[in-house]
PDB file of N, CA and C in Angstrom:
ATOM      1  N   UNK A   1       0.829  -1.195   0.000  1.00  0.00           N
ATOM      2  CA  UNK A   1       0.000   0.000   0.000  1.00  0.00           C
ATOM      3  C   UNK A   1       0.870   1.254   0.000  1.00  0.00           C
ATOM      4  N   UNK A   2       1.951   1.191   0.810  1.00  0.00           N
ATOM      5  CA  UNK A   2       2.716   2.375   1.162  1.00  0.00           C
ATOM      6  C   UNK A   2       4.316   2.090   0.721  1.00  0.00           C
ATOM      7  N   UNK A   3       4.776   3.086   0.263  1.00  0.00           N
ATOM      8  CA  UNK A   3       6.206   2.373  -0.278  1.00  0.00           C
ATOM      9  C   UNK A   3       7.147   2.864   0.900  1.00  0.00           C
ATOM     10  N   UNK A   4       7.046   3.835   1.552  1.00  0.00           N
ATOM     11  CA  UNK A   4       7.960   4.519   2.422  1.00  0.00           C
ATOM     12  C   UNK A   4       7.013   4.823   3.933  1.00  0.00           C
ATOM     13  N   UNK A   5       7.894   5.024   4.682  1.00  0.00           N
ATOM     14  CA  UNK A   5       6.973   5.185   5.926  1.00  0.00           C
ATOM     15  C   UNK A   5       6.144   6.315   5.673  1.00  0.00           C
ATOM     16  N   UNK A   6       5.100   6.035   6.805  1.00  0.00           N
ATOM     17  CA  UNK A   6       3.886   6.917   6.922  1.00  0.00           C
ATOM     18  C   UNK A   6       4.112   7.521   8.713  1.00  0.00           C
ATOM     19  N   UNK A   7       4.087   8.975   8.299  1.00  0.00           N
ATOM     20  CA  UNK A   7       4.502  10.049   9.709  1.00  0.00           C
ATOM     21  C   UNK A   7       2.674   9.866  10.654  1.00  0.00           C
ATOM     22  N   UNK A   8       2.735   9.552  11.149  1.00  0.00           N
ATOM     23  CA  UNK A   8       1.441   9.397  12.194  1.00  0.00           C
ATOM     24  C   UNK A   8       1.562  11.659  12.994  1.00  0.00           C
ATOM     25  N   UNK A   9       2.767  11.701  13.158  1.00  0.00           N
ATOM     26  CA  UNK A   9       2.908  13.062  14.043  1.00  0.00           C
ATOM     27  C   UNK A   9       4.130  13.155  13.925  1.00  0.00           C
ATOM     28  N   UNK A  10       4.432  14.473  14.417  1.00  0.00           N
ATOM     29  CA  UNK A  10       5.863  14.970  14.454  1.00  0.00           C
ATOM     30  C   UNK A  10       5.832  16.490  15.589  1.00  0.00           C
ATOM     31  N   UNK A  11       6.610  16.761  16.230  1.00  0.00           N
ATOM     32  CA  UNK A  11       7.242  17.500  16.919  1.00  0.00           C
ATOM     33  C   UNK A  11       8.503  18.132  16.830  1.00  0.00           C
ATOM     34  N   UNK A  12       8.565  19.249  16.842  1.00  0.00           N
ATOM     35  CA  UNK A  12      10.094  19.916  16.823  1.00  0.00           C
ATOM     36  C   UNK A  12      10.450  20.932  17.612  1.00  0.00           C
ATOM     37  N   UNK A  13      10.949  21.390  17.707  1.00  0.00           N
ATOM     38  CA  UNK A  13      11.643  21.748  19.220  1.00  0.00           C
ATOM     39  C   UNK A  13      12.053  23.277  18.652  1.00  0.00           C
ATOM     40  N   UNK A  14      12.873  22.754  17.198  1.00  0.00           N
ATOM     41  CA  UNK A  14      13.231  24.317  16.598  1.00  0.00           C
ATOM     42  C   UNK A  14      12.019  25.156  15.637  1.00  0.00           C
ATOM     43  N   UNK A  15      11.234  25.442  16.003  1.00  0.00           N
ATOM     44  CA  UNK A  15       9.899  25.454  15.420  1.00  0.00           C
ATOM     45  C   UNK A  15       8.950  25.736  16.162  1.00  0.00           C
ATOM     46  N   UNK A  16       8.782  25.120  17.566  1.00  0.00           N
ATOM     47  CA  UNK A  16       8.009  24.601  18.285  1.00  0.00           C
ATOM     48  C   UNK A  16       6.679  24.581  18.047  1.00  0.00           C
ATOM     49  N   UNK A  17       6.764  23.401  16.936  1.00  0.00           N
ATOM     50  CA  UNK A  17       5.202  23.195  16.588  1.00  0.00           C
ATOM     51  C   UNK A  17       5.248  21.547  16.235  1.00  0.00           C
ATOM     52  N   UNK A  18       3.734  21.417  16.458  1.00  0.00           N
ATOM     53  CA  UNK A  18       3.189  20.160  16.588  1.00  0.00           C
ATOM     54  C   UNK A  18       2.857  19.888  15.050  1.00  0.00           C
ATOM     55  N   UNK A  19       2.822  18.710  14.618  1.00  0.00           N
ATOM     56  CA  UNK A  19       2.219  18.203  13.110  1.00  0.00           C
ATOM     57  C   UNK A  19       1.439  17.018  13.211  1.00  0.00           C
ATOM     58  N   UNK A  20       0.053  17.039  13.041  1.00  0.00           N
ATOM     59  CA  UNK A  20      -0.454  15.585  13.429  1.00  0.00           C
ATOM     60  C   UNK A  20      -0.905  15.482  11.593  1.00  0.00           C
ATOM     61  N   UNK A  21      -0.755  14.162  10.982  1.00  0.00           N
ATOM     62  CA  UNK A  21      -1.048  13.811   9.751  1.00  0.00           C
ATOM     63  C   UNK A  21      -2.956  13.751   9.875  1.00  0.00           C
ATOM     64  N   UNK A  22      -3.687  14.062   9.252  1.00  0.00           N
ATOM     65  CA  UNK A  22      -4.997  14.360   8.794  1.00  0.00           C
ATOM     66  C   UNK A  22      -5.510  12.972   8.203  1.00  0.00           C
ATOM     67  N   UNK A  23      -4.556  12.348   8.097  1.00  0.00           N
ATOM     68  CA  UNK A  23      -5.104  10.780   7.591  1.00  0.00           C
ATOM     69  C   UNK A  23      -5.642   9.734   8.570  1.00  0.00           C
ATOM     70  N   UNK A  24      -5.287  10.707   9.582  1.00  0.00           N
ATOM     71  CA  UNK A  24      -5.637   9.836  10.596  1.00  0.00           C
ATOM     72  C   UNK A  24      -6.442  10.209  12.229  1.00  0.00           C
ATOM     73  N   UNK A  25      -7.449  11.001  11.531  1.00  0.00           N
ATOM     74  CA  UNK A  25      -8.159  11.912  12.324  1.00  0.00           C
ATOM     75  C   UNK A  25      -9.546  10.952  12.562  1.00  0.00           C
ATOM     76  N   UNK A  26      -9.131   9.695  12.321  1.00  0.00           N
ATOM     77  CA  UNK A  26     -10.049   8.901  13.004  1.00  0.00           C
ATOM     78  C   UNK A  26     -10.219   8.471  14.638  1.00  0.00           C
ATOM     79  N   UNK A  27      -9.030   8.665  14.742  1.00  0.00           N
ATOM     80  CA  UNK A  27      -8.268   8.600  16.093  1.00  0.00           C
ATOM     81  C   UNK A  27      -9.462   9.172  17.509  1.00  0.00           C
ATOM     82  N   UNK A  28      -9.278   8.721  18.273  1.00  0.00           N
ATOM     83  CA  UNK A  28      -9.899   9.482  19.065  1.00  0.00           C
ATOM     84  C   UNK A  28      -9.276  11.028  19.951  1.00  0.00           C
ATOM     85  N   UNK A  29     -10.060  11.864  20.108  1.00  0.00           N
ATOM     86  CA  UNK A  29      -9.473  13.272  20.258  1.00  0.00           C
ATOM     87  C   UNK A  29      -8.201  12.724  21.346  1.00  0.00           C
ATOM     88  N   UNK A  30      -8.903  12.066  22.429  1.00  0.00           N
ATOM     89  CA  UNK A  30      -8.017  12.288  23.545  1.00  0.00           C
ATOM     90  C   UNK A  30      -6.634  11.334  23.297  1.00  0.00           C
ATOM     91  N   UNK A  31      -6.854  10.436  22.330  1.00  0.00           N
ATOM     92  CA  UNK A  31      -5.594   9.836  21.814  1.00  0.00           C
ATOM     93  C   UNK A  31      -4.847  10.719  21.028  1.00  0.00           C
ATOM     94  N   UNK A  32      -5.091  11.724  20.228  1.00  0.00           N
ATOM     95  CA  UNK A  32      -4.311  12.550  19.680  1.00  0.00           C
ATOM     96  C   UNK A  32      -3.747  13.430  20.370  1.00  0.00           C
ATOM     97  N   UNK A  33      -4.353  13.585  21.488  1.00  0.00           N
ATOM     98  CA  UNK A  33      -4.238  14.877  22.377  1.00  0.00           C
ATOM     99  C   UNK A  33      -2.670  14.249  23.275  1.00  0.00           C
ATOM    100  N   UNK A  34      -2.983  13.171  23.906  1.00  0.00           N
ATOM    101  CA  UNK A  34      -1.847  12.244  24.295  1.00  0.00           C
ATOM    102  C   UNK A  34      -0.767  12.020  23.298  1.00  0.00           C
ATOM    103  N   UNK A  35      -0.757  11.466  21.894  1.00  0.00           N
ATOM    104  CA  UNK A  35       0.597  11.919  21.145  1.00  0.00           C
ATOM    105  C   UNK A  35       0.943  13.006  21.420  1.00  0.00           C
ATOM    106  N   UNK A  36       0.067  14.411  20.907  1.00  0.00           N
ATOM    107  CA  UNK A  36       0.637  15.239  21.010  1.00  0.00           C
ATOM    108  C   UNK A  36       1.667  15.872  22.453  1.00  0.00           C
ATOM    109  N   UNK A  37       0.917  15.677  23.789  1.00  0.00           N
ATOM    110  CA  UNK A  37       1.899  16.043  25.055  1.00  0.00           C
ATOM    111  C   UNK A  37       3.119  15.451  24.694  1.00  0.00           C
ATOM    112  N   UNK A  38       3.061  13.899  24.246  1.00  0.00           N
ATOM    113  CA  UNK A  38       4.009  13.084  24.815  1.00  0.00           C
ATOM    114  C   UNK A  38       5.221  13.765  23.760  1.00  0.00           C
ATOM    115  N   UNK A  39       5.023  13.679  22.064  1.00  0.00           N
ATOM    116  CA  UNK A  39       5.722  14.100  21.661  1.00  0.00           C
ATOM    117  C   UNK A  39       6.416  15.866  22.371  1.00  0.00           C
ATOM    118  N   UNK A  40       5.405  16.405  22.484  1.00  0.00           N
ATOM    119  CA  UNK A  40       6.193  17.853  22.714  1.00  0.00           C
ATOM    120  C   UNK A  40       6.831  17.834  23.962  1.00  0.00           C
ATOM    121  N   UNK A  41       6.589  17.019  24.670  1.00  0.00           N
ATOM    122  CA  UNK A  41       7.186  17.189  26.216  1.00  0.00           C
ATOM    123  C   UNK A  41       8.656  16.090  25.775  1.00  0.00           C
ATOM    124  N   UNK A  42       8.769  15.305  24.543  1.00  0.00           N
ATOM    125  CA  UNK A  42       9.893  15.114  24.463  1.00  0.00           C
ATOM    126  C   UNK A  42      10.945  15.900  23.969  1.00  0.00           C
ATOM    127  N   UNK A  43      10.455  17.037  22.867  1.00  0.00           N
ATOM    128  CA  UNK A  43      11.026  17.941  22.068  1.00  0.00           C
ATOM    129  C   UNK A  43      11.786  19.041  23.020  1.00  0.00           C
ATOM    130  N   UNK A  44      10.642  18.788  23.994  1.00  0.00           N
ATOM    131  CA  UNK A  44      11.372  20.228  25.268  1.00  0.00           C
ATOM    132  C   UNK A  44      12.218  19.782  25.887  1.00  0.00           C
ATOM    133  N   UNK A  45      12.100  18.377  26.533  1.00  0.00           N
ATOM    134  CA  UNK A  45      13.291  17.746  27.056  1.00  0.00           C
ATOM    135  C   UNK A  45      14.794  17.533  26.436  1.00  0.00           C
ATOM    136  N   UNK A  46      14.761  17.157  25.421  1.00  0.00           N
ATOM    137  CA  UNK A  46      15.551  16.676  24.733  1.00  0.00           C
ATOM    138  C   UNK A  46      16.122  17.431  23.397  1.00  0.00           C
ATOM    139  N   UNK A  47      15.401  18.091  22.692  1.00  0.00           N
ATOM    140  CA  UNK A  47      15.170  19.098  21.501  1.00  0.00           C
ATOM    141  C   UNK A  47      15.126  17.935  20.047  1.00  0.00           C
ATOM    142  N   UNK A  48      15.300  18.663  19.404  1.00  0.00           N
ATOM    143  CA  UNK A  48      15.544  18.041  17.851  1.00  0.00           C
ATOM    144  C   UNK A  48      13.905  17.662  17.104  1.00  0.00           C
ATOM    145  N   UNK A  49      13.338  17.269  16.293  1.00  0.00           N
ATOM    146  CA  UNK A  49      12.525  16.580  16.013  1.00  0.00           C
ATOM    147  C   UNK A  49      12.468  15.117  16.038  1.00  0.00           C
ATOM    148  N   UNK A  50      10.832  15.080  16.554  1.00  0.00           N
ATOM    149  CA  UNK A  50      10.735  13.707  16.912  1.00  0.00           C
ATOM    150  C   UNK A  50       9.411  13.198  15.829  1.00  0.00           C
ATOM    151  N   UNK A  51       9.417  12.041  15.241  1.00  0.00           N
ATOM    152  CA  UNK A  51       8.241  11.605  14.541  1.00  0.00           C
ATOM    153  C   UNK A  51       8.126  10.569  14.846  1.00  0.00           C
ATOM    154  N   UNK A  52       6.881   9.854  15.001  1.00  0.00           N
ATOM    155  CA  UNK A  52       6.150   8.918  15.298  1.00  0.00           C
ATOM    156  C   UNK A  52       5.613   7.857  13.920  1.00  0.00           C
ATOM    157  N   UNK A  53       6.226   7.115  13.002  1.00  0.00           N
ATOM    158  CA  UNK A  53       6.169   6.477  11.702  1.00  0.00           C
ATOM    159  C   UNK A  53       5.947   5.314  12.055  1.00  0.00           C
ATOM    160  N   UNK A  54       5.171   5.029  11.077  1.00  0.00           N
ATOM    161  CA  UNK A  54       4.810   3.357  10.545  1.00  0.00           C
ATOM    162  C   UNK A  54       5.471   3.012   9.289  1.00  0.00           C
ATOM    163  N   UNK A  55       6.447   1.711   9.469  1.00  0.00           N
ATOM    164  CA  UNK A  55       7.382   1.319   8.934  1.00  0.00           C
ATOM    165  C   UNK A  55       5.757   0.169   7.588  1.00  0.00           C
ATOM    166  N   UNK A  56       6.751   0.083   6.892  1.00  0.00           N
ATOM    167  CA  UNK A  56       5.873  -0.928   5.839  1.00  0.00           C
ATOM    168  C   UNK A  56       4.932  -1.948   6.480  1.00  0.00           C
ATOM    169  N   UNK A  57       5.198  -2.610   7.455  1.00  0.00           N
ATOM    170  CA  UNK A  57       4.819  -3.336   8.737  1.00  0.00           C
ATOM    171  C   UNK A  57       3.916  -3.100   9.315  1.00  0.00           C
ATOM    172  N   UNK A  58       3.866  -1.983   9.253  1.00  0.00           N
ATOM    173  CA  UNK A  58       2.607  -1.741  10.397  1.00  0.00           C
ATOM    174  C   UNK A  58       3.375  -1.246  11.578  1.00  0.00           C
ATOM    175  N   UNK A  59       4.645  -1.280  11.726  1.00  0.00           N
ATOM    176  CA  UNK A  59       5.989  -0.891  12.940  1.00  0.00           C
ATOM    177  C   UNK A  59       5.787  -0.017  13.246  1.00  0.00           C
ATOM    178  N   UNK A  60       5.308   0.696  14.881  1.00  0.00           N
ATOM    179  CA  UNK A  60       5.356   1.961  14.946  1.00  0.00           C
ATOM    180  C   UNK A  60       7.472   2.564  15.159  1.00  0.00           C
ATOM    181  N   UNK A  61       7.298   3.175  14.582  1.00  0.00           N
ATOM    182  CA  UNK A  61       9.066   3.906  15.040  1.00  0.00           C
ATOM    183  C   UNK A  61       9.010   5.190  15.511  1.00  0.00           C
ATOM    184  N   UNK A  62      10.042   5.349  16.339  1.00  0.00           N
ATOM    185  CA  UNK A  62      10.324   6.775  16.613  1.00  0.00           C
ATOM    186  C   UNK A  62      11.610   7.287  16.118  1.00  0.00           C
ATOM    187  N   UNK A  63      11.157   8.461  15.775  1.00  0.00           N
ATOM    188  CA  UNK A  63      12.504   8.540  14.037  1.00  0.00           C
ATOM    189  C   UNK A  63      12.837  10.486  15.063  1.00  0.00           C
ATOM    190  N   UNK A  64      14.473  10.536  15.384  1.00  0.00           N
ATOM    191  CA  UNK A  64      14.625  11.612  15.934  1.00  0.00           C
ATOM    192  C   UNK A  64      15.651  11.900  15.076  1.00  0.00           C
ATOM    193  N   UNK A  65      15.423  13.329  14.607  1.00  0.00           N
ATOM    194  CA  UNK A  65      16.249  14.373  13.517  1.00  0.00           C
ATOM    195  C   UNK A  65      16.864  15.503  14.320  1.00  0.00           C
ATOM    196  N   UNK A  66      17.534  15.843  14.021  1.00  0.00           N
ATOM    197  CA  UNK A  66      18.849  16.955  14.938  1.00  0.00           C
ATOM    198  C   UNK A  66      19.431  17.439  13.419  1.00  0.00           C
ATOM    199  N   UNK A  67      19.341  19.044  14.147  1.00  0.00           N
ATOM    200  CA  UNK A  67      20.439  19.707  12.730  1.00  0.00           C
ATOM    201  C   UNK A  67      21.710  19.527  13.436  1.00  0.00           C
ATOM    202  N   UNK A  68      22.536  19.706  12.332  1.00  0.00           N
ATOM    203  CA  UNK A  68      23.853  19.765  12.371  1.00  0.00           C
ATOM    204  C   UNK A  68      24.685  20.580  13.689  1.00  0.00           C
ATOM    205  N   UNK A  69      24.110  22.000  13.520  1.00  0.00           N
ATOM    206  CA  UNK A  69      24.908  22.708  14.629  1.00  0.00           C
ATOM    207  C   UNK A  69      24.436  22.977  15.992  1.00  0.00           C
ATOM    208  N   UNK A  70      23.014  21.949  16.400  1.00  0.00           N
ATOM    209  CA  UNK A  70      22.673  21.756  17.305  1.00  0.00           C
ATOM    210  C   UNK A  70      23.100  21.064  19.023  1.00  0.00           C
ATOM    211  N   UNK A  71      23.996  21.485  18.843  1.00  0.00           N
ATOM    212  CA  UNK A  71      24.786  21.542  20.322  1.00  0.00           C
ATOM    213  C   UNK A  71      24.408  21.238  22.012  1.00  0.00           C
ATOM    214  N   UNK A  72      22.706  21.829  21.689  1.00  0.00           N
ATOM    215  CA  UNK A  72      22.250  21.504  22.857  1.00  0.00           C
ATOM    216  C   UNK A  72      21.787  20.267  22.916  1.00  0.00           C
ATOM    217  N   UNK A  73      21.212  19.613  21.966  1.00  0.00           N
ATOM    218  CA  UNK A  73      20.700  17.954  21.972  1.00  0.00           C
ATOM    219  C   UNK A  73      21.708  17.269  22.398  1.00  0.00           C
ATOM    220  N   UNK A  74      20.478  16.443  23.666  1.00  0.00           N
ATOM    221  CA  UNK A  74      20.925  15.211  24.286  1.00  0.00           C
ATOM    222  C   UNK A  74      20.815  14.071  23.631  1.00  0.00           C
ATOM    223  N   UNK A  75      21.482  13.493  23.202  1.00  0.00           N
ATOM    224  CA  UNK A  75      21.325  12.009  22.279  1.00  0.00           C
ATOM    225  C   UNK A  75      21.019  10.914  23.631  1.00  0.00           C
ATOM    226  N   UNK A  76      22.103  10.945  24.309  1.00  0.00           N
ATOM    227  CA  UNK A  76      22.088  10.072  25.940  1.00  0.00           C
ATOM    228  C   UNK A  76      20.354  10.393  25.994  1.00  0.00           C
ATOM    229  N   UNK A  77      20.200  11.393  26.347  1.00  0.00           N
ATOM    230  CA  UNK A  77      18.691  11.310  27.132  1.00  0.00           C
ATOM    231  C   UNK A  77      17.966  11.325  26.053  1.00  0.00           C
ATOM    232  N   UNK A  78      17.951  11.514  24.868  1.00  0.00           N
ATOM    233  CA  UNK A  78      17.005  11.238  23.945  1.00  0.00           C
ATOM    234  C   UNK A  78      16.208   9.342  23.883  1.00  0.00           C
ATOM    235  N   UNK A  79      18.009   8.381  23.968  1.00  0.00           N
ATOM    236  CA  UNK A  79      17.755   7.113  23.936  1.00  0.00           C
ATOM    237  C   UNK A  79      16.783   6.951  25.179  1.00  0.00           C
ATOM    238  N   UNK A  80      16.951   7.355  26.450  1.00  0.00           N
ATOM    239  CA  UNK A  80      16.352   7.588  27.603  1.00  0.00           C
ATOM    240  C   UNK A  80      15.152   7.622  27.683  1.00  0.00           C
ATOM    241  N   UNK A  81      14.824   8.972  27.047  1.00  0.00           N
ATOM    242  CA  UNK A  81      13.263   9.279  26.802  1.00  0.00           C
ATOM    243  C   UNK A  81      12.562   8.446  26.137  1.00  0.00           C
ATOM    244  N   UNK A  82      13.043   8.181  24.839  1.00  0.00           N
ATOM    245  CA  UNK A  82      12.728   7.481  24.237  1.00  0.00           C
ATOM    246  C   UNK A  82      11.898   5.719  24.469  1.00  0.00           C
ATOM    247  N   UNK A  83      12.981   4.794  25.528  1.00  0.00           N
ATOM    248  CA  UNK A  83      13.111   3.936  26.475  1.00  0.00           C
ATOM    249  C   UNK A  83      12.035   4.044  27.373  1.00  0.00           C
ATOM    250  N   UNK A  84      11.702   5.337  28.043  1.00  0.00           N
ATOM    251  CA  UNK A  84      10.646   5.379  28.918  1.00  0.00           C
ATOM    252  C   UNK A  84       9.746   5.685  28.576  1.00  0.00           C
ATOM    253  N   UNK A  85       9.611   6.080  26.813  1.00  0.00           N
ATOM    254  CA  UNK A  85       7.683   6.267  26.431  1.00  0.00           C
ATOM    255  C   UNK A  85       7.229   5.227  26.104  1.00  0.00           C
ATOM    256  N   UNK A  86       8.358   4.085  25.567  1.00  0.00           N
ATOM    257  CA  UNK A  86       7.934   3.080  25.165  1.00  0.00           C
ATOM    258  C   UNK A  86       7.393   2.267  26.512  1.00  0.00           C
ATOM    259  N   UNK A  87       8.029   2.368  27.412  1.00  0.00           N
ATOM    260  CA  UNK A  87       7.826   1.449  29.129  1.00  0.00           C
ATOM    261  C   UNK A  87       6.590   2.066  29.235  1.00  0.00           C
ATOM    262  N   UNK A  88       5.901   3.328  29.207  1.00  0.00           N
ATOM    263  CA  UNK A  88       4.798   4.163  30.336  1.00  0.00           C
ATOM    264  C   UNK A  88       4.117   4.145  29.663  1.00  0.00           C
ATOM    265  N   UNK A  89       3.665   4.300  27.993  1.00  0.00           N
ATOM    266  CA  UNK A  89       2.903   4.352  27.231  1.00  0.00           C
ATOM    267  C   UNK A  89       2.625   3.406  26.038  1.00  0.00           C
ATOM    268  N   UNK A  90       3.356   1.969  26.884  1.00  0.00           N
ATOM    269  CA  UNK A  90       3.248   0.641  25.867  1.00  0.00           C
ATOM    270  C   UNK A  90       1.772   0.410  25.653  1.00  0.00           C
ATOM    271  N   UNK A  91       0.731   0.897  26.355  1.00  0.00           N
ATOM    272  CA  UNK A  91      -0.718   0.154  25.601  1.00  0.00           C
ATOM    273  C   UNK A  91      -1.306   0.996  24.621  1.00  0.00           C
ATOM    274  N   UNK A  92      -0.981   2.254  24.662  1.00  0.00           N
ATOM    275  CA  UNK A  92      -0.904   3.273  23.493  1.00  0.00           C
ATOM    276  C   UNK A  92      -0.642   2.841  22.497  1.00  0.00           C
ATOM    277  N   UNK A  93       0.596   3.020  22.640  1.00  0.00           N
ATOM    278  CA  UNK A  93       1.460   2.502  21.676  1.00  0.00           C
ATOM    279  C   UNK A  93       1.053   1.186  20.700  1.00  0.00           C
ATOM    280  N   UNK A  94       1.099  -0.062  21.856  1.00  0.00           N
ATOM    281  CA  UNK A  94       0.609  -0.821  20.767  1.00  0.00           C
ATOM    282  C   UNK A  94      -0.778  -0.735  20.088  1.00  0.00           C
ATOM    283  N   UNK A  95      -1.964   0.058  20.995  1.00  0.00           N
ATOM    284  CA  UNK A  95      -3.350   0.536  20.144  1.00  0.00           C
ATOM    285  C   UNK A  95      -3.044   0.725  19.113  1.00  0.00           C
ATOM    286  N   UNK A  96      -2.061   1.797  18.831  1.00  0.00           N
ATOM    287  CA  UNK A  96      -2.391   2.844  17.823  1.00  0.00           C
ATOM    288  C   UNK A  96      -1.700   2.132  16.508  1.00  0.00           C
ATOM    289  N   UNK A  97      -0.841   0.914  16.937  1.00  0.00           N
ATOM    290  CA  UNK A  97      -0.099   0.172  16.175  1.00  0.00           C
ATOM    291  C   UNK A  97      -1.331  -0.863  15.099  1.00  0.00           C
ATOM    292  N   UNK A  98      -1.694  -1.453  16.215  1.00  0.00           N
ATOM    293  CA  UNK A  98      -2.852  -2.490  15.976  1.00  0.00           C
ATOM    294  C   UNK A  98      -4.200  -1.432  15.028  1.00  0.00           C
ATOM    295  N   UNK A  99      -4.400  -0.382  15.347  1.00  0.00           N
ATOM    296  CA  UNK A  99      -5.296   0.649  14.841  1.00  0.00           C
ATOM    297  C   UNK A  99      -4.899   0.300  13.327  1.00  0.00           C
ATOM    298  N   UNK A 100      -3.269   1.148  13.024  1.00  0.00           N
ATOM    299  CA  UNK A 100      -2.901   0.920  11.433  1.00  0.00           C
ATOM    300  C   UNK A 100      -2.595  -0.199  10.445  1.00  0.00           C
ATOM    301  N   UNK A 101      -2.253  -1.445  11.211  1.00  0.00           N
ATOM    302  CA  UNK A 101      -2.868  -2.340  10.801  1.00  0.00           C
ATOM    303  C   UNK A 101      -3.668  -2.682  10.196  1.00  0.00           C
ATOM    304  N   UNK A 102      -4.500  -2.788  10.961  1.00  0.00           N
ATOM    305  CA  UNK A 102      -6.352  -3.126  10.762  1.00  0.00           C
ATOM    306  C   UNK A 102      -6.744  -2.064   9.876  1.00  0.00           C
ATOM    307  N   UNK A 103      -6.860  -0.758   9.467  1.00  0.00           N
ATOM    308  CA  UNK A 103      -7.705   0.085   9.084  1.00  0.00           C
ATOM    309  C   UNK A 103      -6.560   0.582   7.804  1.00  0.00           C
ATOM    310  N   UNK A 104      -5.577   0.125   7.592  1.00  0.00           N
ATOM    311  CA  UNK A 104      -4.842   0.993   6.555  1.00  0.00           C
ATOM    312  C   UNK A 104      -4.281  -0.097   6.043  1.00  0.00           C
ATOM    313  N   UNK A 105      -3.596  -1.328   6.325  1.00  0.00           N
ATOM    314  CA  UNK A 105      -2.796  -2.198   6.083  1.00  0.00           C
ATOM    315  C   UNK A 105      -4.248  -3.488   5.621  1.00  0.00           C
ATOM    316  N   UNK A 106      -5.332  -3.488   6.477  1.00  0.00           N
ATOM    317  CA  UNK A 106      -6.615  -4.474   6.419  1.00  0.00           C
ATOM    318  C   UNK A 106      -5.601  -6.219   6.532  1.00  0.00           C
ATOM    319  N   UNK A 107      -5.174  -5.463   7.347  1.00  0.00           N
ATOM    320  CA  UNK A 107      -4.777  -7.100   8.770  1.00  0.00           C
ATOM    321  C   UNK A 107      -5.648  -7.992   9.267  1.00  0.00           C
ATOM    322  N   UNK A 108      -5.656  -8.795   9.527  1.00  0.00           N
ATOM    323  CA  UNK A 108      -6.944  -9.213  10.839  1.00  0.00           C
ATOM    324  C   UNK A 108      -6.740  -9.417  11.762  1.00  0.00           C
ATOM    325  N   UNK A 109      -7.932  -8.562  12.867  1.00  0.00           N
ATOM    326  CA  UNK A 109      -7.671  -8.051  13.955  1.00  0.00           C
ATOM    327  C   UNK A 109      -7.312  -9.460  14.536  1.00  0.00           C
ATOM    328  N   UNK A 110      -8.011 -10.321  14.392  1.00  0.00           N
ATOM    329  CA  UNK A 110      -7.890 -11.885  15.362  1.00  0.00           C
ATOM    330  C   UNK A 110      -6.555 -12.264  15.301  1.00  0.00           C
ATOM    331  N   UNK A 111      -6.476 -12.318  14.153  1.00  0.00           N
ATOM    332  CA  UNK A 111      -4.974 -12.571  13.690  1.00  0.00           C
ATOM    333  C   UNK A 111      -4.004 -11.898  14.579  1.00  0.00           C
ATOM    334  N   UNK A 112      -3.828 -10.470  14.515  1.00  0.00           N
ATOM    335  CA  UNK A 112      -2.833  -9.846  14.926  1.00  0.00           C
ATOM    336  C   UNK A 112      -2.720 -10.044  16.510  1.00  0.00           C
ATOM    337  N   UNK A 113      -4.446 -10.527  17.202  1.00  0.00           N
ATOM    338  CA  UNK A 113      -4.643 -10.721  19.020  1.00  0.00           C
ATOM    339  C   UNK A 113      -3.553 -11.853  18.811  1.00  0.00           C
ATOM    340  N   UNK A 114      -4.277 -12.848  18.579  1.00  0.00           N
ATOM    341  CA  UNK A 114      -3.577 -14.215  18.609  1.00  0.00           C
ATOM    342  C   UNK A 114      -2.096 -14.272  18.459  1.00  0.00           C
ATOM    343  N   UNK A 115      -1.368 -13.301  17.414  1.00  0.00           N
ATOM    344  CA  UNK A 115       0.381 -13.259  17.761  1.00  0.00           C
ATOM    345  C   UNK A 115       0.794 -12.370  18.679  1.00  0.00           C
ATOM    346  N   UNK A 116       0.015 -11.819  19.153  1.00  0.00           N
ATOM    347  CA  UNK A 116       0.379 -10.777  20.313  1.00  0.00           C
ATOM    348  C   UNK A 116       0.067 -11.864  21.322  1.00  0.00           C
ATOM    349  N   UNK A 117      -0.548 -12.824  21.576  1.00  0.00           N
ATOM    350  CA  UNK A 117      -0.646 -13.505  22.776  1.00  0.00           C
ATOM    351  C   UNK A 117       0.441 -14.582  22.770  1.00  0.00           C
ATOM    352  N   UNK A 118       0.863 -14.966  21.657  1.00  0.00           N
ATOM    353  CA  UNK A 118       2.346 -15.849  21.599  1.00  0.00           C
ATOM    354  C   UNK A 118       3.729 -15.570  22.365  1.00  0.00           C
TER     355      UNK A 118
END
């Protein structure tokens, strides 16, 4: 369906603005509302841009961009942050995973329960 990843959201720090993709405004508000903190409260912590992509897979990734003469980015605490959204916000996470799947990829949902319970 998709040849290259698909950006779910993005955050940037040098900018400081939020980007949520419109393709996916099926979402429920307060789930968007939750990307959005989580991403920007990483951008402030840490700086650089952060995006939230679905790999060909259905993979959610977190894809972090830094310019060149950006000096203040923490890479150390980026891996960090990073590490702990995945720990605090793993049922999110995998929702929103299982969401693109099913509704963009047309997975089956049973299917996808059943290897998640393996």
């Amino acid at each position: 369906m998709y040849q290259e990843n698909v950006v779910l959201c993005a955050s940037s720090a040098y900018d400081k603005k939020f980007w949520f993709n419109e393709d996916f405004s099926s979402l429920p508000e307060q789930v968007r509302q939750e990307l959005q903190i989580m991403c920007v409260l990483y951008t402030e912590d840490v700086g650089g841009i952060l995006s939230l992509e679905y790999d060909y897979d259905g993979n959610l990734l977190f894809k972090v961009d830094v310019r060149d003469n950006d000096y203040y980015f923490d890479e150390i605490g980026s891996a960090l942050k990073i590490k702990e959204i995945r720990r605090t916000k793993k049922e999110l996470l995998e929702a929103i995973e299982m969401y693109y799947k099913v509704f963009f990829l047309e997975q089956d949902m049973n299917e996808l329960l059943d290897n998640q319970e393996d």
